[in-house]
Every structure is written in C-alpha cells, then in structure tokens.
C-alpha atoms as a PDB file:
ATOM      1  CA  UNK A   1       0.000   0.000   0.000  1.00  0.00           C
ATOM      2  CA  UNK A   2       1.585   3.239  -0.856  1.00  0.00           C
ATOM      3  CA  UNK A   3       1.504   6.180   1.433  1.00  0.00           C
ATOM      4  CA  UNK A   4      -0.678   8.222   2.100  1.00  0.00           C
ATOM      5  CA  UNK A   5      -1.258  11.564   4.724  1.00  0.00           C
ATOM      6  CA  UNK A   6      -3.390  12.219   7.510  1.00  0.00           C
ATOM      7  CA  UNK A   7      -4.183  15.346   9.011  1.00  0.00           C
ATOM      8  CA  UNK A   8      -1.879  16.376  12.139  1.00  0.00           C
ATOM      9  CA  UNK A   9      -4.637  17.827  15.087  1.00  0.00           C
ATOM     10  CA  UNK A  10      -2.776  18.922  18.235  1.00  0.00           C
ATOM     11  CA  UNK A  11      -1.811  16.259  19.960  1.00  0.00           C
ATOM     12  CA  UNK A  12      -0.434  14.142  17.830  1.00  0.00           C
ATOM     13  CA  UNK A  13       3.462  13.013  17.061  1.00  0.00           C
ATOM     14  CA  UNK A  14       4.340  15.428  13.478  1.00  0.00           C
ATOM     15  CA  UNK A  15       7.735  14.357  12.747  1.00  0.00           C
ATOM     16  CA  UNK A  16      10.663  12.557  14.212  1.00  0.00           C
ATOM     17  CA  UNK A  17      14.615  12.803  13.972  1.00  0.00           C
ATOM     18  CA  UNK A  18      17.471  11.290  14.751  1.00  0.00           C
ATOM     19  CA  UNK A  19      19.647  13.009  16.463  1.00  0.00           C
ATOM     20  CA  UNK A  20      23.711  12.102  16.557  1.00  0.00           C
ATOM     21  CA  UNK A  21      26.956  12.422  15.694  1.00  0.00           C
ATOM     22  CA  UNK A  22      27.445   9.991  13.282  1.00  0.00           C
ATOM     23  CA  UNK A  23      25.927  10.896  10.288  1.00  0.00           C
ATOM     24  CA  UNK A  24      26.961   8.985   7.729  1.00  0.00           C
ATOM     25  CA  UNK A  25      26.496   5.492   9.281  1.00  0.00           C
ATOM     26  CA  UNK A  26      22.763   6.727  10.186  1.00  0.00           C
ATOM     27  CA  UNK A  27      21.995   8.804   6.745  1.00  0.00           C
ATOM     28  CA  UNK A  28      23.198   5.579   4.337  1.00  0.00           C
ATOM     29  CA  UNK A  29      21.621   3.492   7.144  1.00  0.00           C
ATOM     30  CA  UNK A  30      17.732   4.827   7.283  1.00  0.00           C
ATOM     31  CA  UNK A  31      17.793   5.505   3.321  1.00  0.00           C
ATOM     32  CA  UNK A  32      18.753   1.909   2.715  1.00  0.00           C
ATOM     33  CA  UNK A  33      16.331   0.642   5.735  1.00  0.00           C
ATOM     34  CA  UNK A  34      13.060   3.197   4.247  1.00  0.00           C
ATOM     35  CA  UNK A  35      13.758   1.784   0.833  1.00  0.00           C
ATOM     36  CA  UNK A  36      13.420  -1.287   2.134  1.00  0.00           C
ATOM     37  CA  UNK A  37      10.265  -0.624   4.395  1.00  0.00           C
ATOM     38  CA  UNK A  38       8.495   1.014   1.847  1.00  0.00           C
ATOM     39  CA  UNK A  39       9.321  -1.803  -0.833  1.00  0.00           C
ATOM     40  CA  UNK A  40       7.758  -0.256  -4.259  1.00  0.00           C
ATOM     41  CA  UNK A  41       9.638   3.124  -3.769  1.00  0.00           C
ATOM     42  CA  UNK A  42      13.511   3.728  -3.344  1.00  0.00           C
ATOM     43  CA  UNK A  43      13.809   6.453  -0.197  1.00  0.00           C
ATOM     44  CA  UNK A  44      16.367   9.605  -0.738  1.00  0.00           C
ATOM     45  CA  UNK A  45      18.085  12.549   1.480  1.00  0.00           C
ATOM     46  CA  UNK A  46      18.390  16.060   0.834  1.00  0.00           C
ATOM     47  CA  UNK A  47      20.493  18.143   2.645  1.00  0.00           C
ATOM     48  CA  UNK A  48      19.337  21.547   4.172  1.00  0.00           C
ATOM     49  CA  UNK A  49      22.124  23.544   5.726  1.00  0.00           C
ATOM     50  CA  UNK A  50      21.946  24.955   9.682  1.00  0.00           C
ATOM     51  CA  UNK A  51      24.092  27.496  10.593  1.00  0.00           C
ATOM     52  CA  UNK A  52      27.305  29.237   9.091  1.00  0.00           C
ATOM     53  CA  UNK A  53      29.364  27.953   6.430  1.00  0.00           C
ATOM     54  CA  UNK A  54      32.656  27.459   6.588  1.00  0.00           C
ATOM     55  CA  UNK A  55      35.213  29.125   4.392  1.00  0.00           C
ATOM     56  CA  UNK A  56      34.913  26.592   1.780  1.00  0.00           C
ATOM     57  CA  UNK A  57      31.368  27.787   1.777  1.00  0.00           C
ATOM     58  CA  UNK A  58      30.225  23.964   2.740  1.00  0.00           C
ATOM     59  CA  UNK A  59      27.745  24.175   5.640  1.00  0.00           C
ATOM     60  CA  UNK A  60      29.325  23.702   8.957  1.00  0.00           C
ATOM     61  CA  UNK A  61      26.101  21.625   9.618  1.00  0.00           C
ATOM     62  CA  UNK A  62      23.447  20.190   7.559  1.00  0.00           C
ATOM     63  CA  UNK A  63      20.159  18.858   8.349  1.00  0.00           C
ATOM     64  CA  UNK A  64      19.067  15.511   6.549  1.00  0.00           C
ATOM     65  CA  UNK A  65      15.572  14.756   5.125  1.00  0.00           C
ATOM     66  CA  UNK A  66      14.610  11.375   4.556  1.00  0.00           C
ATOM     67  CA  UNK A  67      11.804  10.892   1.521  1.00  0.00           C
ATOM     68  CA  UNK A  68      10.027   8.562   0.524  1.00  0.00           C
ATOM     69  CA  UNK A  69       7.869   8.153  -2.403  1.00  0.00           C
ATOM     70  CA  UNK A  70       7.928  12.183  -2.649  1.00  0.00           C
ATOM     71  CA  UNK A  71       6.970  12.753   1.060  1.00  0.00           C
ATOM     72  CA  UNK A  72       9.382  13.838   3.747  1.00  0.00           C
ATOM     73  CA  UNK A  73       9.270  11.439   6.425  1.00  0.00           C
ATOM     74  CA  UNK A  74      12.062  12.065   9.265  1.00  0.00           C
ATOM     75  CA  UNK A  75      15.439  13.949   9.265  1.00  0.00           C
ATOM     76  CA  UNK A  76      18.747  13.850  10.584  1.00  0.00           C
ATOM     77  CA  UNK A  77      20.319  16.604  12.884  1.00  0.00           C
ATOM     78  CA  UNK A  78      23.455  15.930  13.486  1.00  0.00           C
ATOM     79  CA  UNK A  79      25.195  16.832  16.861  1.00  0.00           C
ATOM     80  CA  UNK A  80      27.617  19.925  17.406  1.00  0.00           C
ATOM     81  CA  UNK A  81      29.398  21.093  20.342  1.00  0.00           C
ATOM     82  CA  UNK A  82      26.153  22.818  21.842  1.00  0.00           C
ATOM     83  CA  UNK A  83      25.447  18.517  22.768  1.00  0.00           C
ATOM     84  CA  UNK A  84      26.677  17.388  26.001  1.00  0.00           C
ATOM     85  CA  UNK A  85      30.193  15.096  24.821  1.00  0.00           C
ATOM     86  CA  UNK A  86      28.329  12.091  26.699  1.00  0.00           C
ATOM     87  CA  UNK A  87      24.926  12.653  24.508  1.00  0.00           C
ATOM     88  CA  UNK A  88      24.095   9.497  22.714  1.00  0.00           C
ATOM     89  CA  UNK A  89      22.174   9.105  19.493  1.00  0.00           C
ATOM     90  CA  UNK A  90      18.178   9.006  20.097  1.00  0.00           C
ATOM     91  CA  UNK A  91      15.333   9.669  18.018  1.00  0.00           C
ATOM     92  CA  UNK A  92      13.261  12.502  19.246  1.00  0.00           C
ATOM     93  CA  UNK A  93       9.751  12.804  18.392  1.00  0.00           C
ATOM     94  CA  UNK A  94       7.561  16.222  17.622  1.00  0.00           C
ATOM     95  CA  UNK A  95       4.263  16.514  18.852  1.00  0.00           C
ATOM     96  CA  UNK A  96       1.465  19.313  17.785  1.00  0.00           C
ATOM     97  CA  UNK A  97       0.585  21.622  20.008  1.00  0.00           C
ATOM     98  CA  UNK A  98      -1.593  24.728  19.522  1.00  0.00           C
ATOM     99  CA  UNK A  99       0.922  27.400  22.065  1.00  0.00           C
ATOM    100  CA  UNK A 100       4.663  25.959  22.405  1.00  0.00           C
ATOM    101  CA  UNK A 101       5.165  28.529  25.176  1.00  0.00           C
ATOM    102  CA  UNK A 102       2.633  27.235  27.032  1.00  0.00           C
ATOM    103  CA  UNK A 103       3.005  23.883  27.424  1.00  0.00           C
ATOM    104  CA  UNK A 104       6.612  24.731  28.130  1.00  0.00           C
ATOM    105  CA  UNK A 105       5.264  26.093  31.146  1.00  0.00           C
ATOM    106  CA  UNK A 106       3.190  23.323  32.144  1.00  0.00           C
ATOM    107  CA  UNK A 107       6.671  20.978  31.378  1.00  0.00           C
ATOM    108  CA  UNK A 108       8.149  22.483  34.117  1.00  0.00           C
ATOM    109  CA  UNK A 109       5.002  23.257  36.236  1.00  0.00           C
ATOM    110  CA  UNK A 110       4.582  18.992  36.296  1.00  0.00           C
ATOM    111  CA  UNK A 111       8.391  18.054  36.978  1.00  0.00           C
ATOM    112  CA  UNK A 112      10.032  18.220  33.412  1.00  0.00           C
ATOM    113  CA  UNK A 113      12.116  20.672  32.072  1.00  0.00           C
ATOM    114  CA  UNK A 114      13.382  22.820  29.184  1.00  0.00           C
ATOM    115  CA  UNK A 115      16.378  22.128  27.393  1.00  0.00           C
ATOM    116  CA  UNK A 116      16.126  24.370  24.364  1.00  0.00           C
ATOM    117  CA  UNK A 117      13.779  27.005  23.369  1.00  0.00           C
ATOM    118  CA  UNK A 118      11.104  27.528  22.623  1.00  0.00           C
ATOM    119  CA  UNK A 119      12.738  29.231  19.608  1.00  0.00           C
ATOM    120  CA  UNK A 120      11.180  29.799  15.831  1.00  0.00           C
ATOM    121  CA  UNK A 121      12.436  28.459  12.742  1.00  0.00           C
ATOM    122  CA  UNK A 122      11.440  28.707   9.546  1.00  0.00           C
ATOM    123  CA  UNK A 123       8.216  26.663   9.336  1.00  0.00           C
ATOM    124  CA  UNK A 124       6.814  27.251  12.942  1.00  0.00           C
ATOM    125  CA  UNK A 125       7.797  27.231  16.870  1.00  0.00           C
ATOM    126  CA  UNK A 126       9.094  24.408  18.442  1.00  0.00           C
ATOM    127  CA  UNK A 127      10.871  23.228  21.842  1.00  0.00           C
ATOM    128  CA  UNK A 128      12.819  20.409  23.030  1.00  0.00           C
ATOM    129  CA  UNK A 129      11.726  19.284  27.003  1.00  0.00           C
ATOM    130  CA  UNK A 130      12.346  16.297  29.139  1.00  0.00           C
ATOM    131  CA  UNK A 131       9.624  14.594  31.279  1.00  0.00           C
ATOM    132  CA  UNK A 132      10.278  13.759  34.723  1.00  0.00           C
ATOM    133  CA  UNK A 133      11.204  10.365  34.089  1.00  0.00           C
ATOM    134  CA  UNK A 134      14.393  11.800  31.575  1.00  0.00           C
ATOM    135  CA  UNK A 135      12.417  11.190  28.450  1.00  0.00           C
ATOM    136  CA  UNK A 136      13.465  14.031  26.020  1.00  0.00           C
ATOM    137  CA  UNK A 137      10.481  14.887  23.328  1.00  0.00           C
ATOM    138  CA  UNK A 138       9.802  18.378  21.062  1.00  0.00           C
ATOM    139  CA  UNK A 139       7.067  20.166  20.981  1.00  0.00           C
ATOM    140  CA  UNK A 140       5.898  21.924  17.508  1.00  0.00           C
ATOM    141  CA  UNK A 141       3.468  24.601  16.152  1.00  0.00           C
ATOM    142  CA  UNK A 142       2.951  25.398  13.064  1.00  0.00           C
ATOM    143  CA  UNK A 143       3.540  28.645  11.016  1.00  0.00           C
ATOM    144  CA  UNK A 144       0.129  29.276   9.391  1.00  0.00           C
ATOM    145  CA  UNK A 145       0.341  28.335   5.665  1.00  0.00           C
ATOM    146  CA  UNK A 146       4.773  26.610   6.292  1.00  0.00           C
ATOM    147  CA  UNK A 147       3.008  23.202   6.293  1.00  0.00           C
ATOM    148  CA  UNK A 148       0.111  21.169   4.547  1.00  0.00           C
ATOM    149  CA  UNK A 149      -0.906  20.208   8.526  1.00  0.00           C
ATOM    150  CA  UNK A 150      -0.571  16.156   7.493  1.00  0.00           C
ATOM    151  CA  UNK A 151       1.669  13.132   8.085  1.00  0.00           C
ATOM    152  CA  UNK A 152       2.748  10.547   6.192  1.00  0.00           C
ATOM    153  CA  UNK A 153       1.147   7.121   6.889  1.00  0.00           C
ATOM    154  CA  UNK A 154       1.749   3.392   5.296  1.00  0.00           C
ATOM    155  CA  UNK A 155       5.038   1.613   4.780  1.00  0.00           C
ATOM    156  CA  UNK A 156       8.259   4.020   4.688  1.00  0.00           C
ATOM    157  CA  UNK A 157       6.613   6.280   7.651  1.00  0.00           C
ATOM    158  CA  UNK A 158       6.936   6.322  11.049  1.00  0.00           C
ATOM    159  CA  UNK A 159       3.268   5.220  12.554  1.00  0.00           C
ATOM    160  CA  UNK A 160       3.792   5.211  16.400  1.00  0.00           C
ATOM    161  CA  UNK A 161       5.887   5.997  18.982  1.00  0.00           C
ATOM    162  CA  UNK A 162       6.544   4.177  22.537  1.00  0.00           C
ATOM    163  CA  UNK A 163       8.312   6.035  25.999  1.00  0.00           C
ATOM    164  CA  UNK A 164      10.655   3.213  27.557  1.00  0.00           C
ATOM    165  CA  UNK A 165      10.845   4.276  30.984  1.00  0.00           C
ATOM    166  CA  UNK A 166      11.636   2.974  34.179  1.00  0.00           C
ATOM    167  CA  UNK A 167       8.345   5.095  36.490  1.00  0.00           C
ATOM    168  CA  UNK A 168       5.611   4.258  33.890  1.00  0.00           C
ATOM    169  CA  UNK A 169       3.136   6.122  36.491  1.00  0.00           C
ATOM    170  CA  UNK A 170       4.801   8.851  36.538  1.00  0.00           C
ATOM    171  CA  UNK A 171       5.539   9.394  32.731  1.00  0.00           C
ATOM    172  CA  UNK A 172       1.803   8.924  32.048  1.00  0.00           C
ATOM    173  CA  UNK A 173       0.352  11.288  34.812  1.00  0.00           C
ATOM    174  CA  UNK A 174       2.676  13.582  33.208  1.00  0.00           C
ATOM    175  CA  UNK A 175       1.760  12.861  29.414  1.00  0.00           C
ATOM    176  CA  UNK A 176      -1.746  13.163  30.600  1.00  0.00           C
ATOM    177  CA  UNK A 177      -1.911  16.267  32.409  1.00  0.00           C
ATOM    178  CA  UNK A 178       0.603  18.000  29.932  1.00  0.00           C
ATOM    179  CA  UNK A 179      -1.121  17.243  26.567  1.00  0.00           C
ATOM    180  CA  UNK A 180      -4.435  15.868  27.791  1.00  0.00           C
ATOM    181  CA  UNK A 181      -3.839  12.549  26.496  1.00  0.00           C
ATOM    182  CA  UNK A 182      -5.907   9.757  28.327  1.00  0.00           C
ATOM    183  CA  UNK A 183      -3.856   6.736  29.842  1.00  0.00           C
ATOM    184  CA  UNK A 184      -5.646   3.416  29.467  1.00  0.00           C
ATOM    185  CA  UNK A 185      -4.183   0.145  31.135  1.00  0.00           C
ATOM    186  CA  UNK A 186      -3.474  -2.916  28.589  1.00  0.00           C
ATOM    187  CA  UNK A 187      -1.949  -6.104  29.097  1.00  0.00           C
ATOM    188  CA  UNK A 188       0.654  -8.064  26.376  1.00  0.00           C
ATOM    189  CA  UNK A 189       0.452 -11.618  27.583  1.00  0.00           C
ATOM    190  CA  UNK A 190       2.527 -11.055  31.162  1.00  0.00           C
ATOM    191  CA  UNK A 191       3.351  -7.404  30.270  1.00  0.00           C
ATOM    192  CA  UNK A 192       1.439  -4.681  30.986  1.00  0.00           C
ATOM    193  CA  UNK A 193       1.478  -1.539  29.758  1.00  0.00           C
ATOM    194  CA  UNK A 194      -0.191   2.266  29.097  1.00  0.00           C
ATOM    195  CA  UNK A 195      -1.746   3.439  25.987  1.00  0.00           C
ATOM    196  CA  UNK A 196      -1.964   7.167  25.536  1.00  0.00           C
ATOM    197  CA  UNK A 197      -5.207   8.421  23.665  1.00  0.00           C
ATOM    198  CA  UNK A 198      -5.402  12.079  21.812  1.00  0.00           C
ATOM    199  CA  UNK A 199      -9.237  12.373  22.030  1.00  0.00           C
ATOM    200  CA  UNK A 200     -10.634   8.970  20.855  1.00  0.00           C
ATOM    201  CA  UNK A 201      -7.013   8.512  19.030  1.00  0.00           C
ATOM    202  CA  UNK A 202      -4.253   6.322  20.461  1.00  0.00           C
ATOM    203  CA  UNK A 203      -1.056   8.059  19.865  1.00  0.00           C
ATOM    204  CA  UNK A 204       1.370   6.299  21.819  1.00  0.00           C
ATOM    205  CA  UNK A 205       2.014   3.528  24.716  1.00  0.00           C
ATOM    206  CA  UNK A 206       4.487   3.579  27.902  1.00  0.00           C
ATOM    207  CA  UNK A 207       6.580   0.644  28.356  1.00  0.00           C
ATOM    208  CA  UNK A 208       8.420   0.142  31.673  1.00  0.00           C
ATOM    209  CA  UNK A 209      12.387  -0.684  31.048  1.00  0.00           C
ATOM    210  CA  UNK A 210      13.250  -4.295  30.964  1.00  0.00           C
ATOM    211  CA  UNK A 211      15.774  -5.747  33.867  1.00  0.00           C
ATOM    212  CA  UNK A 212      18.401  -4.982  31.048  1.00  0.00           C
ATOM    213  CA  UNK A 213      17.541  -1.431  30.289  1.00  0.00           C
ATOM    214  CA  UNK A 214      17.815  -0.596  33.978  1.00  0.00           C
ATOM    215  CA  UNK A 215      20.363   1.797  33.475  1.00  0.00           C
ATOM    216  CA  UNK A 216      19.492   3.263  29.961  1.00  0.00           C
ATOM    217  CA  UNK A 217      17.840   6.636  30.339  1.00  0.00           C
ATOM    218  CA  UNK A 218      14.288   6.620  29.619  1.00  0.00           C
ATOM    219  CA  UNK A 219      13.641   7.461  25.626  1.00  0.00           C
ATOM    220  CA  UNK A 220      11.058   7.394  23.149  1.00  0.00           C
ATOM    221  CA  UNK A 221      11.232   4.553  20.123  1.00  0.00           C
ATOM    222  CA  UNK A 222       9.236   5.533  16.972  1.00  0.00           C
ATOM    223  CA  UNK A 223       7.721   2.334  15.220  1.00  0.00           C
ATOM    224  CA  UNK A 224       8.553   2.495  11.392  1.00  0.00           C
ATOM    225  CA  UNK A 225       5.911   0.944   9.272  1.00  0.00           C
ATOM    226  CA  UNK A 226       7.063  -1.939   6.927  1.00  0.00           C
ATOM    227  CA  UNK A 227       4.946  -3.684   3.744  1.00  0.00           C
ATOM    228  CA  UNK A 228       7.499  -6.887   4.707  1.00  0.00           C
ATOM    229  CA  UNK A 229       9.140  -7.236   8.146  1.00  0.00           C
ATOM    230  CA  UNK A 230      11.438  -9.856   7.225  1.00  0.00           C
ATOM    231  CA  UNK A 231      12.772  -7.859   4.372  1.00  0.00           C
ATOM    232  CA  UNK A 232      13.093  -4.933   6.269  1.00  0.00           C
ATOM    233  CA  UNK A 233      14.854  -6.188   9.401  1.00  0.00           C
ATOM    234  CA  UNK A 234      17.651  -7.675   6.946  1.00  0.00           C
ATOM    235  CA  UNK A 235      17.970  -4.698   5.076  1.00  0.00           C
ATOM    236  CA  UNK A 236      18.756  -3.466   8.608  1.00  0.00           C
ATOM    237  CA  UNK A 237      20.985  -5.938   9.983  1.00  0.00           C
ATOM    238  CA  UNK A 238      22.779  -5.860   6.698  1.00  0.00           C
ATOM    239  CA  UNK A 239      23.261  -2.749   6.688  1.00  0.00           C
ATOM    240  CA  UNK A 240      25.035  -2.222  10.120  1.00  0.00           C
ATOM    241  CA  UNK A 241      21.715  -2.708  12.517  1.00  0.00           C
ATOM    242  CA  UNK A 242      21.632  -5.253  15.527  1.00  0.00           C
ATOM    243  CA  UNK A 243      18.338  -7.338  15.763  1.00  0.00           C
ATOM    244  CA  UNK A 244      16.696  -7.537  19.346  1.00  0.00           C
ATOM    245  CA  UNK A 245      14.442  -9.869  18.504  1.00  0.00           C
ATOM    246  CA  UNK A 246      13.015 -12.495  16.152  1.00  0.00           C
ATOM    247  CA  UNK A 247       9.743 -10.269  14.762  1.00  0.00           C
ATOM    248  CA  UNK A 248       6.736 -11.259  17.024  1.00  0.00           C
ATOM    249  CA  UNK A 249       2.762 -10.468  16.433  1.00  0.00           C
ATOM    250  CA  UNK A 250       1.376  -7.407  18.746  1.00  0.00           C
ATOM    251  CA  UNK A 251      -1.997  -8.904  19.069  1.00  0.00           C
ATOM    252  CA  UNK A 252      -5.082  -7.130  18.928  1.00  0.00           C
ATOM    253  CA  UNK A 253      -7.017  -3.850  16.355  1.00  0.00           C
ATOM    254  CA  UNK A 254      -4.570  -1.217  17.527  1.00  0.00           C
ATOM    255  CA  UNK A 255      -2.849   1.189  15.170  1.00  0.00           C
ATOM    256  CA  UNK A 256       0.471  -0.858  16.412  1.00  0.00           C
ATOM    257  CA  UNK A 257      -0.872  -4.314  15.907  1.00  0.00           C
ATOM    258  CA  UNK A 258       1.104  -6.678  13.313  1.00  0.00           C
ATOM    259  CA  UNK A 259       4.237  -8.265  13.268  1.00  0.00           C
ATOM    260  CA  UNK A 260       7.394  -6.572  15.400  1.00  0.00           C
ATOM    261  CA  UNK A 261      11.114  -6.269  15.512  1.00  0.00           C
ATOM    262  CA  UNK A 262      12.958  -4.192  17.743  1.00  0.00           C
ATOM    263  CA  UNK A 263      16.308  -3.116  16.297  1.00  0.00           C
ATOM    264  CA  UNK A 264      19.457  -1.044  17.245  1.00  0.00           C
ATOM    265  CA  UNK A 265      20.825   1.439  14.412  1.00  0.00           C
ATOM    266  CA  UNK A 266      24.412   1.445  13.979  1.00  0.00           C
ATOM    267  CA  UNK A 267      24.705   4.805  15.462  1.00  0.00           C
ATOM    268  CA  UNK A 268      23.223   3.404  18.599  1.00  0.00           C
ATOM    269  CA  UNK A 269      19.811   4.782  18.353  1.00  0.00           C
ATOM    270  CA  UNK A 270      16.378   2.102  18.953  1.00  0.00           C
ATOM    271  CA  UNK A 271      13.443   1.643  16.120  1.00  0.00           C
ATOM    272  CA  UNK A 272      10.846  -0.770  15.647  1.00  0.00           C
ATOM    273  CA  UNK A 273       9.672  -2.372  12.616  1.00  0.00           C
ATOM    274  CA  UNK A 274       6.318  -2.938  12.281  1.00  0.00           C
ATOM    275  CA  UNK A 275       4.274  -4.713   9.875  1.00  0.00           C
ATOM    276  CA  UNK A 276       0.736  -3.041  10.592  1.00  0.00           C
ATOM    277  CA  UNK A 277      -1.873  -6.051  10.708  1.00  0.00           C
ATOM    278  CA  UNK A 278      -4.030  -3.014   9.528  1.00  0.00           C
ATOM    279  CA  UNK A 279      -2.502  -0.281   6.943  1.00  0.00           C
END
C-alpha cells in the first residue's frame, strides 16, 4: 500500500529525527532501511544547511531529510558542540501543540524541564523538554500556511511511537496532564502496559524498562511501518543494525498491531519495525 497523509490535530506526534553524531552510518543506514520498508519506492536525502558555512562555503552543519515516495518522512540533525560530549544518538519525536510557550510552562510546572527554546524556525515554533522520568520529546506549532498540517502514513513512515521508561506512572500522569492525552491500562500476555489516547485517538504507549535497560535513560522509540518485516529487518541488519528480537505479532485492532522487531541502528539509536496487521 503506498503512502498516504493524515491530518496532524494537536496532539499528535508530526515528525521525528534522529539526532547524533554519526551521520553517515545513520543517513546511508535509514535511506537503505526506508527503501526497504516502503518496498515499491527507493527512499532519498536532501540536505538543508543549519548554521554558518565554513570558508569553503560547505555548511558547517546540515540537516538531513529522509523521503520517501515524494513525502518527507524524518530527518537527521546531526550533533555539534552545543550537545553534552556524553549525549548518545536518540530519536526525538515532535508533537502538535496549539501554544509551544505554554506547554513549556506546564513541562516544568509537572516536573520536566526545558532544554532548548522555545525558539522559531522557519516553518513554525518548536521546543525540546524532558519529562520527569528523563524522556526528552519536542514540541511543535505550526507557522500558518509553512506546512500542509498532514503526516505521512503506510510503509516508509513512522506510525507510532513508545516512551521506555523505568516510572511508567509517573511518565503517564505527566503525558496526561501536559497534553491531555488519556492513559488506558493494557496487558501483552505477562506485560502490561499504558496506551496514551489524543481524544478517541491512540497516539502512543508507555513501556516500563526491561531488567536490562535498567540503566538506559528513559527514551522514546518511533515504530517504522514496513509492507514486509522480514525484508526490512535484513535490510537493517545488513546494513550495520543489531536485531533484538526475532519479529513477534502485537496482538489485537490497535494502530500498532502486526508483526514486530525491535532493532538497534548502527549509530546506537532504537526503532521498531512494524508490519501493521491493519494499513
């Protein structure tokens, strides 16, 4: 099934990057892996430039945008000396809101705090906060008329998004009282879990850490929507990725039901491949 967009409404996750220092293992890495997820359409980067150039006149940094099929999908932003040296590569997500400034007050108001902005750029507002738990997220609004107001959705696109976190009360009071979102309990066979709801649609779930992710910070995992997860999860291992697990069904209607793989990127961020049972 090709892509295809749905409209963003406050609330919702709008975009997600990568963020890190090694950009070339993670730009050849995601193009080859998107190609591969999306399976009838070959996926591309374009490079926007951040900051000065140098006196070459090549951009001391440069943004990446991953497309797919003609439809941006995630970027790239590498890390510069404004990073802590001890930062590691994570994907952060975006999430529509209607006043950036705020919810930045209510971040700090329930626990969390700011760690850049709120600041504009060229298409809207954004900031980047962490919730009390250490789970770092950005929050985005929209210049009127910079943005069609959709998101990509189908194989190639990043569908969901799940906080890995060691208080999962805490995180989802937080989520909930922050963004309004509505924490239901669900069970996974012996695991149990929280789905978030924006409105009557589920937007994400909080896991809590495994025994072996005791002393990873607490992060957010976007799910990237596959046609094929076998294909996809070698494309990734092949291409410098380290498989968590065999792919497993998610039971149940969900937007995040199918067939899963957790994997490692070889610049040490985590994604999940997903199947959808339903695209």
């Amino acid at each position: 099934m090709p892509l295809r967009t749905v409209p963003v409404a406050p609330g919702m996750f709008c975009w997600f990057e990568l963020t890190t220092r090694d950009v070339p293992n993670g730009s050849v890495f995601y193009r080859e892996v998107l190609s591969a997820a999306a399976a009838d359409a070959e996926a591309a980067t374009q490079g926007v430039p951040l900051g000065h150039a140098d006196a070459t006149g090549r951009p001391i940094r440069e943004y990446i945008l991953f497309n797919v099929a003609g439809h941006a999908v995630a970027g790239l932003n590498p890390m510069d000396d404004a990073f802590p040296s001890d930062a590691a590569s994570h994907w952060l997500p975006y999430i529509a809101v209607e006043d950036v400034d705020g919810v930045c007050t209510r971040v700090q108001s329930l626990g969390g705090c700011v760690s850049c902005g709120p600041s504009d750029i060229a298409i809207g507002r954004f900031a980047v906060v962490r919730d009390p738990t250490g789970g770092v997220f950005a929050l985005f609004c929209p210049r009127p008329g910079a943005t069609d107001g959709t998101s990509p959705v189908g194989p190639g696109a990043f569908v969901w998004c799940e906080l890995v976190t060691r208080d999962v009360a805490v995180a989802s009071e937080f989520y909930a009282k922050l963004l309004g979102w509505t924490p239901q309990f669900c069970r996974l066979g012996a695991t149990s879990y929280i789905e978030m709801k924006a409105g009557a649609r589920p937007v994400a779930s909080v896991f809590e850490a495994c025994a072996d992710e005791d002393r990873s910070p607490a992060h957010w995992c976007p799910y990237l929507c596959v046609a094929d997860i076998e294909r996809a999860l070698a494309a990734a291992v092949r291409h410098g990725g380290q498989k968590l697990c065999e792919p497993m069904t998610l039971p149940g209607d969900g937007p995040a039901s199918g067939r899963y793989a957790g994997v490692t990127d070889p610049t040490g961020a985590h994604v999940a491949l997903i199947e959808l049972k339903h695209s």
